[in-house]
N, C-alpha and C. Protein backbone atom coordinates (compact mmCIF):
# COMPACT_ATOMS: atom_id res chain seq x y z
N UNK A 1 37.25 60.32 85.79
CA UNK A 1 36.69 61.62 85.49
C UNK A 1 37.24 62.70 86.40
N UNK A 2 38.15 62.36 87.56
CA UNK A 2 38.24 63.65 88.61
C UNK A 2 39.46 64.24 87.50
N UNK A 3 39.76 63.98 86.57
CA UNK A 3 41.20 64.85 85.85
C UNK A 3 40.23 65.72 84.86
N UNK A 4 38.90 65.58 84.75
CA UNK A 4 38.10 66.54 83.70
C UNK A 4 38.17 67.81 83.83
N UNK A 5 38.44 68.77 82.89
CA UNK A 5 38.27 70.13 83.36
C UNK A 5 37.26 70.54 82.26
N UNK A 6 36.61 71.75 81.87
CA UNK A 6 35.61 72.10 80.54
C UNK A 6 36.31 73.00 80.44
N UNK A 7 37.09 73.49 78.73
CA UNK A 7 36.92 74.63 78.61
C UNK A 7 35.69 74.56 76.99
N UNK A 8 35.56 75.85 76.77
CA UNK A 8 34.61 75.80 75.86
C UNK A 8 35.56 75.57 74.33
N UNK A 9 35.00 75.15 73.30
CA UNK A 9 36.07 74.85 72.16
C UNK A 9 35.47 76.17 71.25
N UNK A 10 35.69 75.73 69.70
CA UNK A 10 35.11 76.75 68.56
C UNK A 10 33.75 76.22 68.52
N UNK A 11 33.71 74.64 68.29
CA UNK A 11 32.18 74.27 68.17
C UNK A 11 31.39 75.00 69.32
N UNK A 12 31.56 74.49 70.45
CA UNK A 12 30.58 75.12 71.22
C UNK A 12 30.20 76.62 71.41
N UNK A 13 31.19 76.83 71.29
CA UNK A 13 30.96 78.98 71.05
C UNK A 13 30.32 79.07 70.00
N UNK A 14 30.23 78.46 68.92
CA UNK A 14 29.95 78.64 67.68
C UNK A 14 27.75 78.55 68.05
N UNK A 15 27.88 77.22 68.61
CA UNK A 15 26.62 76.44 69.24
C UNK A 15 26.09 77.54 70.06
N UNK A 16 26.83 78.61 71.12
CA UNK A 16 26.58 78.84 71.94
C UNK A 16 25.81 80.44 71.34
N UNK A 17 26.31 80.65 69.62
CA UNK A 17 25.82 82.06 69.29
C UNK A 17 24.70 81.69 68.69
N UNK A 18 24.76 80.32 68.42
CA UNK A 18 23.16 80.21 67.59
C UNK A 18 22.08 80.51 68.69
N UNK A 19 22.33 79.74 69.82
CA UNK A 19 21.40 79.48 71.45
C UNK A 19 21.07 80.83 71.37
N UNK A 20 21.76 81.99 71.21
CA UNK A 20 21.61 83.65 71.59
C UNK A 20 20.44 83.71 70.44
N UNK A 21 21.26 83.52 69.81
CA UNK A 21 20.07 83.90 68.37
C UNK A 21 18.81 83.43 68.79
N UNK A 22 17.88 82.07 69.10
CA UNK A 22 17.52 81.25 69.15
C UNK A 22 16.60 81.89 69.80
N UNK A 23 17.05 82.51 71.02
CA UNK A 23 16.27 83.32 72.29
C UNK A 23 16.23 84.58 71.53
N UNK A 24 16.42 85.35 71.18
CA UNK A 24 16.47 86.61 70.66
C UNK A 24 15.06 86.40 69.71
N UNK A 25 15.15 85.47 68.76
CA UNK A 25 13.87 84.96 67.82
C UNK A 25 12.75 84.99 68.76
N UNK A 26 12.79 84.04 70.04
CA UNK A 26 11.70 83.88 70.46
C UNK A 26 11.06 84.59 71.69
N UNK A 27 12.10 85.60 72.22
CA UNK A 27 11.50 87.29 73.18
C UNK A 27 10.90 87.90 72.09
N UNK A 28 11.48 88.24 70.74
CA UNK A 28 11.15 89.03 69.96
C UNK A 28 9.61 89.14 69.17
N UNK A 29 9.47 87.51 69.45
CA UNK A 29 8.58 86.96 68.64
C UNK A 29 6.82 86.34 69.73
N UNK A 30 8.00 86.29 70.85
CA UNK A 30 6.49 84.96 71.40
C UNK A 30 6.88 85.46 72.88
N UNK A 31 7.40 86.54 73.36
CA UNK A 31 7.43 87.05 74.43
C UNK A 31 6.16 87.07 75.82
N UNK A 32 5.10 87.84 75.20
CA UNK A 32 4.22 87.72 75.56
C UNK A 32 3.39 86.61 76.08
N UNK A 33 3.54 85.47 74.54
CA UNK A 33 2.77 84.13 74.92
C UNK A 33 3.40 83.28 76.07
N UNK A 34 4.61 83.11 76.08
CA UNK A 34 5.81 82.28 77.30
C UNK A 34 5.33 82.73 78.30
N UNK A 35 5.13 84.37 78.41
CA UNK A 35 5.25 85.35 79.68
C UNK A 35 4.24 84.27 80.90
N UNK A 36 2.96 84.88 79.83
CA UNK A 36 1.58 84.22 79.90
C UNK A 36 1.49 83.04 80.50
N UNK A 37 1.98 82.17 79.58
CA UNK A 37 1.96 81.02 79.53
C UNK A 37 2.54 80.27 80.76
N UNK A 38 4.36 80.75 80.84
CA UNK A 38 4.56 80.54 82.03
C UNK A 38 4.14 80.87 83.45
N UNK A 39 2.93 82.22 83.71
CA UNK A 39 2.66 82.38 85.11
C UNK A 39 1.78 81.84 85.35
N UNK A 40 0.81 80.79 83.99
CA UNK A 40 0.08 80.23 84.17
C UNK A 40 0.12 78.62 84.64
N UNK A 41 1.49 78.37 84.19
CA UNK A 41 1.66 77.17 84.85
C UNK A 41 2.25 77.32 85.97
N UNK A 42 3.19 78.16 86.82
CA UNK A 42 3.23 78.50 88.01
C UNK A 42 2.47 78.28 89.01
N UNK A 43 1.50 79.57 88.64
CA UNK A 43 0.21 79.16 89.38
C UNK A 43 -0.47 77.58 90.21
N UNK A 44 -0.28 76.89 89.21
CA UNK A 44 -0.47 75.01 89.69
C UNK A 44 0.78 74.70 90.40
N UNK A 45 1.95 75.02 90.67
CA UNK A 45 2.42 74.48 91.30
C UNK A 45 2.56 75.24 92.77
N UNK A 46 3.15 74.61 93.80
CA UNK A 46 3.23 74.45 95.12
C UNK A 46 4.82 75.21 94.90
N UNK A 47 5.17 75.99 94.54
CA UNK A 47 6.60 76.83 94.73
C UNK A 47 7.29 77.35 95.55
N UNK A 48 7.98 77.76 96.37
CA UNK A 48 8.56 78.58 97.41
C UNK A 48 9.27 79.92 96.79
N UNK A 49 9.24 81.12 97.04
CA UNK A 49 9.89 82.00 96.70
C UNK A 49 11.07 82.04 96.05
N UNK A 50 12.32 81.30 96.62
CA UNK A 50 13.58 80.91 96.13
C UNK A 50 13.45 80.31 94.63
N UNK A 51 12.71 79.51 94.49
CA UNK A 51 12.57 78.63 93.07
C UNK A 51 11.97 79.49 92.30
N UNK A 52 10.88 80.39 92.70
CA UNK A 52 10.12 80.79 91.27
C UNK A 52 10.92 81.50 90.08
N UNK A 53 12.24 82.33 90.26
CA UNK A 53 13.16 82.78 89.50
C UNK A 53 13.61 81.56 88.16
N UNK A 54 14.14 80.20 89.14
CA UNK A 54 14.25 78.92 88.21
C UNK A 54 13.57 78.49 87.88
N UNK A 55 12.45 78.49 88.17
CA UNK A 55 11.21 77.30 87.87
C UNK A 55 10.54 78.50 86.36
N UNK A 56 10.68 79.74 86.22
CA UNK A 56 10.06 80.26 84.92
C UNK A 56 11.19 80.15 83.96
N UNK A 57 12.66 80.10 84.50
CA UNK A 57 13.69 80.35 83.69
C UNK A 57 13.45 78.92 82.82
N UNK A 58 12.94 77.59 83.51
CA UNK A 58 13.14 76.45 83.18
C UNK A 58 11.87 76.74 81.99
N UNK A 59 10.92 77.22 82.07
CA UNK A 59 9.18 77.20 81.56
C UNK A 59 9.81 78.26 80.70
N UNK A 60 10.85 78.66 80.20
CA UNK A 60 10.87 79.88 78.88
C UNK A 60 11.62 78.26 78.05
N UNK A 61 12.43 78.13 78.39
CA UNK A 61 13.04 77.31 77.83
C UNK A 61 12.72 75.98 77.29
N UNK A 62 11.46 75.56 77.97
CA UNK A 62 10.18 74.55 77.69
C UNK A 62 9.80 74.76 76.72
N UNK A 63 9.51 76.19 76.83
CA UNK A 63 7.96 76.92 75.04
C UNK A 63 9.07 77.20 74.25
N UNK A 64 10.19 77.04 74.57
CA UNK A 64 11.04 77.53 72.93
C UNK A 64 11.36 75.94 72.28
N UNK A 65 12.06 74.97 73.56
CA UNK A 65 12.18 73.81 72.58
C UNK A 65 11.43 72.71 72.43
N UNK A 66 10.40 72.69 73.91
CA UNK A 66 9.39 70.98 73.51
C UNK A 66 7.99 71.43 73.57
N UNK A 67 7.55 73.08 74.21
CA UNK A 67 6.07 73.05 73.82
C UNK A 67 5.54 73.50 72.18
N UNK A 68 4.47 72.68 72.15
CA UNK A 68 3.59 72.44 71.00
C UNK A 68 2.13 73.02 70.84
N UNK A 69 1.36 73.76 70.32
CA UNK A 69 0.16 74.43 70.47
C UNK A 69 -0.49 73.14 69.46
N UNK A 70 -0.34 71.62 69.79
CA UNK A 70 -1.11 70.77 69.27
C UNK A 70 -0.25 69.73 68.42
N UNK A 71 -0.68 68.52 68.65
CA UNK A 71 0.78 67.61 67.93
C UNK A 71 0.87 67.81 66.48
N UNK A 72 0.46 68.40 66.09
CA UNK A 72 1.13 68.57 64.63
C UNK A 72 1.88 70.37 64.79
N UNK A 73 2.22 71.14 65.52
CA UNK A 73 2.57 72.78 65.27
C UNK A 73 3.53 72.47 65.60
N UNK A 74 4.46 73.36 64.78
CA UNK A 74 6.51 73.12 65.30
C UNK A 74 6.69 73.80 66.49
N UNK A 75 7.78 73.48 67.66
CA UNK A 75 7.96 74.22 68.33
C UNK A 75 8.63 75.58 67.82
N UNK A 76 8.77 76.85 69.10
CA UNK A 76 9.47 78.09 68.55
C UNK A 76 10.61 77.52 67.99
N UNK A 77 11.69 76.29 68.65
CA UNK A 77 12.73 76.31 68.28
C UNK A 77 12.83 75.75 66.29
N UNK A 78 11.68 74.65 66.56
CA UNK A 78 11.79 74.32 64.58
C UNK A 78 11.11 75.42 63.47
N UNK A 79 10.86 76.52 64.74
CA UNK A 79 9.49 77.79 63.85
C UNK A 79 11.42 78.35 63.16
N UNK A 80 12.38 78.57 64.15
CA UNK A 80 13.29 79.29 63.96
C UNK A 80 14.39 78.40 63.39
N UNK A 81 14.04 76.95 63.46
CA UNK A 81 15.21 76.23 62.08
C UNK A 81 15.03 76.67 60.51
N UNK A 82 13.24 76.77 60.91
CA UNK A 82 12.89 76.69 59.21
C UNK A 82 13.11 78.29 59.00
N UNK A 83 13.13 79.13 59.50
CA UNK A 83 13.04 80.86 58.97
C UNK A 83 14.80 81.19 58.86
N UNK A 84 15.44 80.13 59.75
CA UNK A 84 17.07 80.75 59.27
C UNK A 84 17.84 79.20 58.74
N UNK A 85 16.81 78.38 57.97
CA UNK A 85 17.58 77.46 57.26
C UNK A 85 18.31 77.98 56.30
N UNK A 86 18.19 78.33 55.30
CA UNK A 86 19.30 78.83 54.21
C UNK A 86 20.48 79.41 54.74
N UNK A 87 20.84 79.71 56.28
CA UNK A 87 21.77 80.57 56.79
C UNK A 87 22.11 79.23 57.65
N UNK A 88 21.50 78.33 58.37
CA UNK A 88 22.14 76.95 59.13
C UNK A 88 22.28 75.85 57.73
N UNK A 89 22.12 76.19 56.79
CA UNK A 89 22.46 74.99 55.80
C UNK A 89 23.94 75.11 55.79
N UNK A 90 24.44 76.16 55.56
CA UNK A 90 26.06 76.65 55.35
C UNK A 90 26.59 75.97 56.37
N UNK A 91 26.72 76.25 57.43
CA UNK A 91 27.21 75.49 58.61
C UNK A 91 28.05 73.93 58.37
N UNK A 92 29.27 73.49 59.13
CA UNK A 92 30.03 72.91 58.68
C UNK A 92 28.58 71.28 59.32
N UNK A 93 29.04 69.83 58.80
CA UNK A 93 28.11 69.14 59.04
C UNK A 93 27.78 68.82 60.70
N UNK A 94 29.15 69.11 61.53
CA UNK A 94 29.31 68.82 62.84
C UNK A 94 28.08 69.64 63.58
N UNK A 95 28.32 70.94 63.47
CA UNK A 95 27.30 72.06 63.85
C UNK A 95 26.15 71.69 63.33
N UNK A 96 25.33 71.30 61.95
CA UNK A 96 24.30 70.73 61.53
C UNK A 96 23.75 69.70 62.16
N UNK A 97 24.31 68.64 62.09
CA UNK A 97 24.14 67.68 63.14
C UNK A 97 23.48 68.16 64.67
N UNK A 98 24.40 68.89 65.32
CA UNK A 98 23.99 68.97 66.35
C UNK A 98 22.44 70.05 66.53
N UNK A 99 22.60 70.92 65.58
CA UNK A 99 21.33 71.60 65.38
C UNK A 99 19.99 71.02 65.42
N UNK A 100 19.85 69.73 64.52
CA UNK A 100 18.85 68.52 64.21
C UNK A 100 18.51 68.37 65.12
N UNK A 101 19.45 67.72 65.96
CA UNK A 101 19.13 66.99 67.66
C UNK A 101 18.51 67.84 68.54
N UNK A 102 18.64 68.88 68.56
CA UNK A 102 18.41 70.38 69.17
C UNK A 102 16.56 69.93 69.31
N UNK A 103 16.61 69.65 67.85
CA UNK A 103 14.64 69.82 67.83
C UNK A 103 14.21 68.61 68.65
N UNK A 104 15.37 68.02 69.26
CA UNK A 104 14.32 66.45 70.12
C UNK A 104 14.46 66.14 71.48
N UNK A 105 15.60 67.92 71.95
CA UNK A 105 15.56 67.94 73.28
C UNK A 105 14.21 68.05 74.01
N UNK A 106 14.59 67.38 75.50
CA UNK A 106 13.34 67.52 76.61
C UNK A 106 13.60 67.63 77.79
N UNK A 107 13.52 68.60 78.85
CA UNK A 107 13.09 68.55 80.01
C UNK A 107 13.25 67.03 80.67
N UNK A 108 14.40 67.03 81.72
CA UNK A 108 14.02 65.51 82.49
C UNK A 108 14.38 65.72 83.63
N UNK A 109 14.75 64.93 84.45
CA UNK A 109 14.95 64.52 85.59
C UNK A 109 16.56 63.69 85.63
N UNK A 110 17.35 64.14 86.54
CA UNK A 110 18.63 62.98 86.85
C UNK A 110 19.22 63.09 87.57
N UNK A 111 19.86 61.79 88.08
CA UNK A 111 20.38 61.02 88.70
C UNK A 111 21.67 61.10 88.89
N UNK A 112 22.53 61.88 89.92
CA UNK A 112 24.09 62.04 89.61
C UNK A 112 24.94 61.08 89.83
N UNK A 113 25.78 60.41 88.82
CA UNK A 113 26.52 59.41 89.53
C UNK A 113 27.62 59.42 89.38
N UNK A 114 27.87 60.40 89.42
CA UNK A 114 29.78 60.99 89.05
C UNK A 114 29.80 62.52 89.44
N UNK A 115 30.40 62.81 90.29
CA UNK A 115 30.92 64.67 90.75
C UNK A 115 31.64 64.84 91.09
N UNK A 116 32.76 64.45 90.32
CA UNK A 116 34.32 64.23 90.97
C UNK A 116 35.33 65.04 90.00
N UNK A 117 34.87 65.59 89.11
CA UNK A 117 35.94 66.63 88.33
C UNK A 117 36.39 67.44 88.76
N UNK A 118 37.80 68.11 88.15
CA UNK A 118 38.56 69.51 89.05
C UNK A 118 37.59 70.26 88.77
N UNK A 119 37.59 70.55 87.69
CA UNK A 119 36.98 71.73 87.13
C UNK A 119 35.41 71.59 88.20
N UNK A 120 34.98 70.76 88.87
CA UNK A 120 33.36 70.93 89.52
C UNK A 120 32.32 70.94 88.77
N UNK A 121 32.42 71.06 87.69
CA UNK A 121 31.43 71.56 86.71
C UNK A 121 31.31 70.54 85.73
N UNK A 122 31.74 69.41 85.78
CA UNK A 122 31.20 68.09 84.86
C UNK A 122 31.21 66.87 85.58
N UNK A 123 30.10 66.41 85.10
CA UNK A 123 29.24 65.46 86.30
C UNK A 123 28.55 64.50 84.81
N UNK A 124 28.82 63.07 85.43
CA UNK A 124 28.15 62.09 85.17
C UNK A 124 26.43 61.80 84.94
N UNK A 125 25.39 61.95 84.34
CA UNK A 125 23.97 62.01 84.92
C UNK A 125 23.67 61.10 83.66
N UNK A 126 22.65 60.54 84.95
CA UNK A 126 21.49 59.19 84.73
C UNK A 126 20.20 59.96 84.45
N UNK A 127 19.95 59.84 82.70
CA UNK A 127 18.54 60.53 82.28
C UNK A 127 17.19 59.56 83.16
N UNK A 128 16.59 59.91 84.26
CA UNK A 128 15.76 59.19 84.65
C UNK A 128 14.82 58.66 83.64
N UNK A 129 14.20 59.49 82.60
CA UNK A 129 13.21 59.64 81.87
C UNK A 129 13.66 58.53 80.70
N UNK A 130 14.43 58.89 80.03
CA UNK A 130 14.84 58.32 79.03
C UNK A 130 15.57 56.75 79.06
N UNK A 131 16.52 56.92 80.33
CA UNK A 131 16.97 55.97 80.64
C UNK A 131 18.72 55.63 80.03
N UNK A 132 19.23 56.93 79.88
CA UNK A 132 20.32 56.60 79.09
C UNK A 132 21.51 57.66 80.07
N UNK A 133 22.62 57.59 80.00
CA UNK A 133 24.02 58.43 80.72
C UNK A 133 24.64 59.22 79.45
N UNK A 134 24.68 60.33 80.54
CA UNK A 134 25.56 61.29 79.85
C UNK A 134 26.46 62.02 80.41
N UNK A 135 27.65 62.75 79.98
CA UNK A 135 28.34 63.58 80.48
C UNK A 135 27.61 65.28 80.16
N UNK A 136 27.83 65.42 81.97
CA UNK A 136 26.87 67.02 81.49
C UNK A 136 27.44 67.65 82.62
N UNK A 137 27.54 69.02 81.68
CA UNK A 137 28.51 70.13 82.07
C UNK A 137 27.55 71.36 82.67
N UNK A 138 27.67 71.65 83.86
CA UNK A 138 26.84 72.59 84.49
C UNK A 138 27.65 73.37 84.38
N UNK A 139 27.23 75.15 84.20
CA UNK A 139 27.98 76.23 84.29
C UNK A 139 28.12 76.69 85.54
N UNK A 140 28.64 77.95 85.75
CA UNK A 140 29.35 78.44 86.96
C UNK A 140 28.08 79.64 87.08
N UNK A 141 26.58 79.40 86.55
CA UNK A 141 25.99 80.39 87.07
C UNK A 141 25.23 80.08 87.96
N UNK A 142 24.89 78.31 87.50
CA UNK A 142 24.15 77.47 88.93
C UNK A 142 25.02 77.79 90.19
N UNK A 143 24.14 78.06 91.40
CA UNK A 143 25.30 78.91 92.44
C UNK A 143 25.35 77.47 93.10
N UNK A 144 24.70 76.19 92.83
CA UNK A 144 24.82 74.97 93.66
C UNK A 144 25.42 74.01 92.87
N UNK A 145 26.58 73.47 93.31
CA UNK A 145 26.64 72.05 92.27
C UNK A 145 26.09 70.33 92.86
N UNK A 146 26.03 69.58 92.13
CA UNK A 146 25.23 68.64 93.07
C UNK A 146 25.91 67.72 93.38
N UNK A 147 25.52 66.64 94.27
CA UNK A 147 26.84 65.57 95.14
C UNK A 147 26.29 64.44 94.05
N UNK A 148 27.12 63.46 94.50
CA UNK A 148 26.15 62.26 93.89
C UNK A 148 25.22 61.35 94.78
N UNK A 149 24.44 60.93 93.98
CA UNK A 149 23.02 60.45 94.90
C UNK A 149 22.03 61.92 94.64
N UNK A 150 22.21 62.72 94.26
CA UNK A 150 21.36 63.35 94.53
C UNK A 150 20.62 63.59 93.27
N UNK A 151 19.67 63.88 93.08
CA UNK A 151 18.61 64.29 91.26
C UNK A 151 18.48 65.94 91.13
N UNK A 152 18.67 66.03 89.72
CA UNK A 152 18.47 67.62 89.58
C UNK A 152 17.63 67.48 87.96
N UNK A 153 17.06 68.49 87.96
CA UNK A 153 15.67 68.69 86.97
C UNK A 153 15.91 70.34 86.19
N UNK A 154 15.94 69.67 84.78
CA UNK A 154 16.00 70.83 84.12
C UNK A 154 16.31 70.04 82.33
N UNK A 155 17.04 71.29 81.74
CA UNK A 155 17.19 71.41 80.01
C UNK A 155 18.83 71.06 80.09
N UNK A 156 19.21 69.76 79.66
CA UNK A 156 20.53 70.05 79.25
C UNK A 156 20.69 69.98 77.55
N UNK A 157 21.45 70.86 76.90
CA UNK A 157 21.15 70.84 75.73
C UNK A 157 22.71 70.13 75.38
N UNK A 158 22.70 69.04 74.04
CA UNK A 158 24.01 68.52 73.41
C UNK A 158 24.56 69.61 72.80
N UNK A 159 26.21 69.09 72.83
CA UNK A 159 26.90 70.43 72.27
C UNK A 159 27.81 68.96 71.87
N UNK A 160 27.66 67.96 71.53
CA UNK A 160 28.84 66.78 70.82
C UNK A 160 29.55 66.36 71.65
N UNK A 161 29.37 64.82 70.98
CA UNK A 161 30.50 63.81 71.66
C UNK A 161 29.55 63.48 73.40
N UNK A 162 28.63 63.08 72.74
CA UNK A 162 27.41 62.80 74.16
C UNK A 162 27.19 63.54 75.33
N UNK A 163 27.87 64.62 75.43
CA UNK A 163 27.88 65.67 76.15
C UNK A 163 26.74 66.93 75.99
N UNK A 164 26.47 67.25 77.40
CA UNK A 164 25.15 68.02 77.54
C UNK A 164 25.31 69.30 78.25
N UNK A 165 25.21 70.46 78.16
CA UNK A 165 25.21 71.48 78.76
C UNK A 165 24.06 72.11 79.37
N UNK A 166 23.73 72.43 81.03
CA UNK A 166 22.76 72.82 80.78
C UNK A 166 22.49 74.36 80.63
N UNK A 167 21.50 74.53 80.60
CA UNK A 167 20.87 75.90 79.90
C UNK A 167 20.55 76.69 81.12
N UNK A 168 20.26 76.62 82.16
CA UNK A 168 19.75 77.61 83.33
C UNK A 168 19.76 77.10 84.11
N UNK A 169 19.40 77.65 85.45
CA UNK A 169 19.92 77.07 86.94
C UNK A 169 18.95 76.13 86.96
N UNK A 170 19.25 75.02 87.51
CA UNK A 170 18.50 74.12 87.45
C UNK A 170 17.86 73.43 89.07
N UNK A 171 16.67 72.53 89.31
CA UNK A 171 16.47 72.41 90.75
C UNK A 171 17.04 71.48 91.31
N UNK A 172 16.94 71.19 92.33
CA UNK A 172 17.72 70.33 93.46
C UNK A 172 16.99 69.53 94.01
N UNK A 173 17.04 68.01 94.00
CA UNK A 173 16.52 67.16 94.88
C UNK A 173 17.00 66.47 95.41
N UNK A 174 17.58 66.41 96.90
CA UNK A 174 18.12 65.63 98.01
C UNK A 174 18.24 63.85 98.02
N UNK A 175 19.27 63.42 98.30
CA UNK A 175 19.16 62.16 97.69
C UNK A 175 18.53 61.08 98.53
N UNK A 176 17.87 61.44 99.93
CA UNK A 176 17.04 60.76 100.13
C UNK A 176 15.63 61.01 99.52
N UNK A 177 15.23 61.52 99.14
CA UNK A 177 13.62 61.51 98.09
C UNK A 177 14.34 60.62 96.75
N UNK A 178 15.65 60.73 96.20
CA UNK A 178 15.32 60.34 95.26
C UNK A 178 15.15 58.76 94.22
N UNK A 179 14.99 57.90 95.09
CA UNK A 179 14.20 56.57 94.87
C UNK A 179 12.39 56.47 94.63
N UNK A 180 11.99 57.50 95.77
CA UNK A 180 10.61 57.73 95.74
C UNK A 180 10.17 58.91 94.35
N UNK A 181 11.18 59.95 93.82
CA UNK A 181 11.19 60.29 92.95
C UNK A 181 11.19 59.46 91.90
N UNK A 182 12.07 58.84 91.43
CA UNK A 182 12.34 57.79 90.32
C UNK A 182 10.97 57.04 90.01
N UNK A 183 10.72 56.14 91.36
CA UNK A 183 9.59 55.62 91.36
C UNK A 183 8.36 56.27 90.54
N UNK A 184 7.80 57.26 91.14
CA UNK A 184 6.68 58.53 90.89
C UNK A 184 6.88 58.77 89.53
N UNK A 185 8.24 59.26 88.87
CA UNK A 185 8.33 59.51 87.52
C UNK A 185 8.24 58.51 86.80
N UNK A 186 8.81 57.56 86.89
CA UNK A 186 8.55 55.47 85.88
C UNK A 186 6.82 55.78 85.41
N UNK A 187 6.23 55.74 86.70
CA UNK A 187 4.85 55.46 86.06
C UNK A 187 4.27 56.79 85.67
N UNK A 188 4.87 58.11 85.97
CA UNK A 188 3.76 59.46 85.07
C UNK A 188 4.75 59.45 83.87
N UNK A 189 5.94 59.03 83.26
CA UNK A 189 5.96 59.29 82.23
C UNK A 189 5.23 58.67 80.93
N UNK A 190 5.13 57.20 81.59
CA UNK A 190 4.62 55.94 80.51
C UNK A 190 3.03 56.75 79.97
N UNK A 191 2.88 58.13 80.94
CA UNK A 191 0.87 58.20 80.33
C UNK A 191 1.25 59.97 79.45
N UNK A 192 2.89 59.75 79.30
CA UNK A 192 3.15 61.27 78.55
C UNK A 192 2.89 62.54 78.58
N UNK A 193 3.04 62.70 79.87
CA UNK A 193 2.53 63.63 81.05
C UNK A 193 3.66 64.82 80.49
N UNK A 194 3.97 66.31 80.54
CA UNK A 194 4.33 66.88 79.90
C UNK A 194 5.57 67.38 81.21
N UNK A 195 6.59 68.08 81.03
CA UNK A 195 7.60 68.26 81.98
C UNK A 195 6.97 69.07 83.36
N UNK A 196 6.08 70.22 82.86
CA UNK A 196 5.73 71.42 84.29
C UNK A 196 4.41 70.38 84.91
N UNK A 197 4.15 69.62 84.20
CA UNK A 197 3.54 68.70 85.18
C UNK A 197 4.26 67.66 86.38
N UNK A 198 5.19 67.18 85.22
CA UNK A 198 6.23 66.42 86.32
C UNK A 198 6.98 67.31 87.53
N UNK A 199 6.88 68.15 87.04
CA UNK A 199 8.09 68.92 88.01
C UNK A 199 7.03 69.57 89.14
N UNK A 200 5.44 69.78 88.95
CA UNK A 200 4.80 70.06 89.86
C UNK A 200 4.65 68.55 90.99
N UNK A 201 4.26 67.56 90.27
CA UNK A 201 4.51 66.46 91.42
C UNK A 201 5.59 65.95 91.95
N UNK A 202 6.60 66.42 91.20
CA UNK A 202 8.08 66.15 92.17
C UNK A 202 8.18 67.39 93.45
N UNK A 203 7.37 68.70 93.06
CA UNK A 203 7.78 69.49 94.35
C UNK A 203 6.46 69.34 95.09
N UNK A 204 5.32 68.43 94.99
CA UNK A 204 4.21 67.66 96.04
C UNK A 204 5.23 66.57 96.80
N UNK A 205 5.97 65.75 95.51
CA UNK A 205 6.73 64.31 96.85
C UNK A 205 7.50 65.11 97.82
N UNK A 206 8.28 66.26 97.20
CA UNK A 206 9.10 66.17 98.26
C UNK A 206 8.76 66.79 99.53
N UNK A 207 7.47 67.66 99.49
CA UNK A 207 6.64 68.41 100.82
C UNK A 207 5.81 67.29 101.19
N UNK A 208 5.68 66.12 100.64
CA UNK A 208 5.11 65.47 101.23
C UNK A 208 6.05 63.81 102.11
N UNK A 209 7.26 64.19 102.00
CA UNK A 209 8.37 63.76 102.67
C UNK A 209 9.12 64.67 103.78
N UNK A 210 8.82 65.25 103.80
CA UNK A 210 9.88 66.59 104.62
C UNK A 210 9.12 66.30 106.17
């Protein structure tokens, strides 16, 4: 992998104007409720100044693709498959495809075990949660990139060919916590504990390691 470089192709630009759209639907639409919503889960967590910028950027991006106002209500993101389906039906099947998958992203936790590309910006990661590897491409707006051994927490969204991009700056966890992390997450996911929950007891382990 150290010969990897990213540039972006047609698919992904293509991917990357729907994402605009996507957000545009849901400021326009559910602004208010996220706003809300997110300073309310804030609030419960134990934050430091530095993070709260990432930690809401991560909580907009939560209520558009995995929060639910009850297990049967679509998220914003399937509110906005079904209102611009007749306009994503056209779409070639590659882009379709990847749209589908879109509705079953989640918030996780991982494990770096590859950071050896020129380019810096594509890295190997171990879905803690799920339990599966992927190639995932961090952008150049995260101002940190991560070593390996170390876990980082956030939205990476597929853009094809098992590859994941993520969506906003994402957090940082030092790679000594992260065994005691791993641990902590195994058993709160099995009771389907929701992501701003997890991510509030991952920033309790690690003040309670320091």
């Amino acid at each position: 992998m150290s010969r990897v470089l990213y540039f972006p192709n047609a698919l992904h630009e293509e991917l990357f104007d729907i994402l605009d759209d996507v957000v545009d639907f849901a400021i326009h639409r559910y602004s208010s409720v996220i706003l809300t919503e997110a300073e309310k889960q804030m609030e419960r967590m134990d934050i430091c100044r530095e993070l709260e910028r990432t930690v809401f950027r991560q909580l907009f991006y939560w209520y558009i693709f995995c929060s639910q106002n009850g297990d049967s209500q679509p998220t914003i993101y399937q509110q906005y498959f079904q209102y611009k389906r007749a306009e994503l039906e056209k779409k070639r099947e590659k882009v379709k495809e990847i749209l589908i998958g879109w509705e079953r992203v989640k918030h996780s936790f991982y494990l770096v075990s590859k950071a050896d590309s020129r380019s810096g910006k594509v890295f190997v990661t171990y879905d803690v949660l799920k339990k599966d590897v992927h190639v995932s491409i961090i952008p150049i707006h995260n101002h940190h990139f991560p070593k390996e051994g170390e876990m980082i927490a956030g939205l990476f969204l597929p853009i094809g060919e098992n590859t994941n991009i993520a969506l906003q700056e994402l957090i940082y966890f030092p790679e000594y916590i992260a065994a005691s992390l791993i641990t902590q997450l195994d058993t709160l996911h099995t009771k389907s504990i929701p992501y701003p929950k997890l991510l509030k007891n991952a920033f309790q382990t690690v003040k309670q390691m320091r």
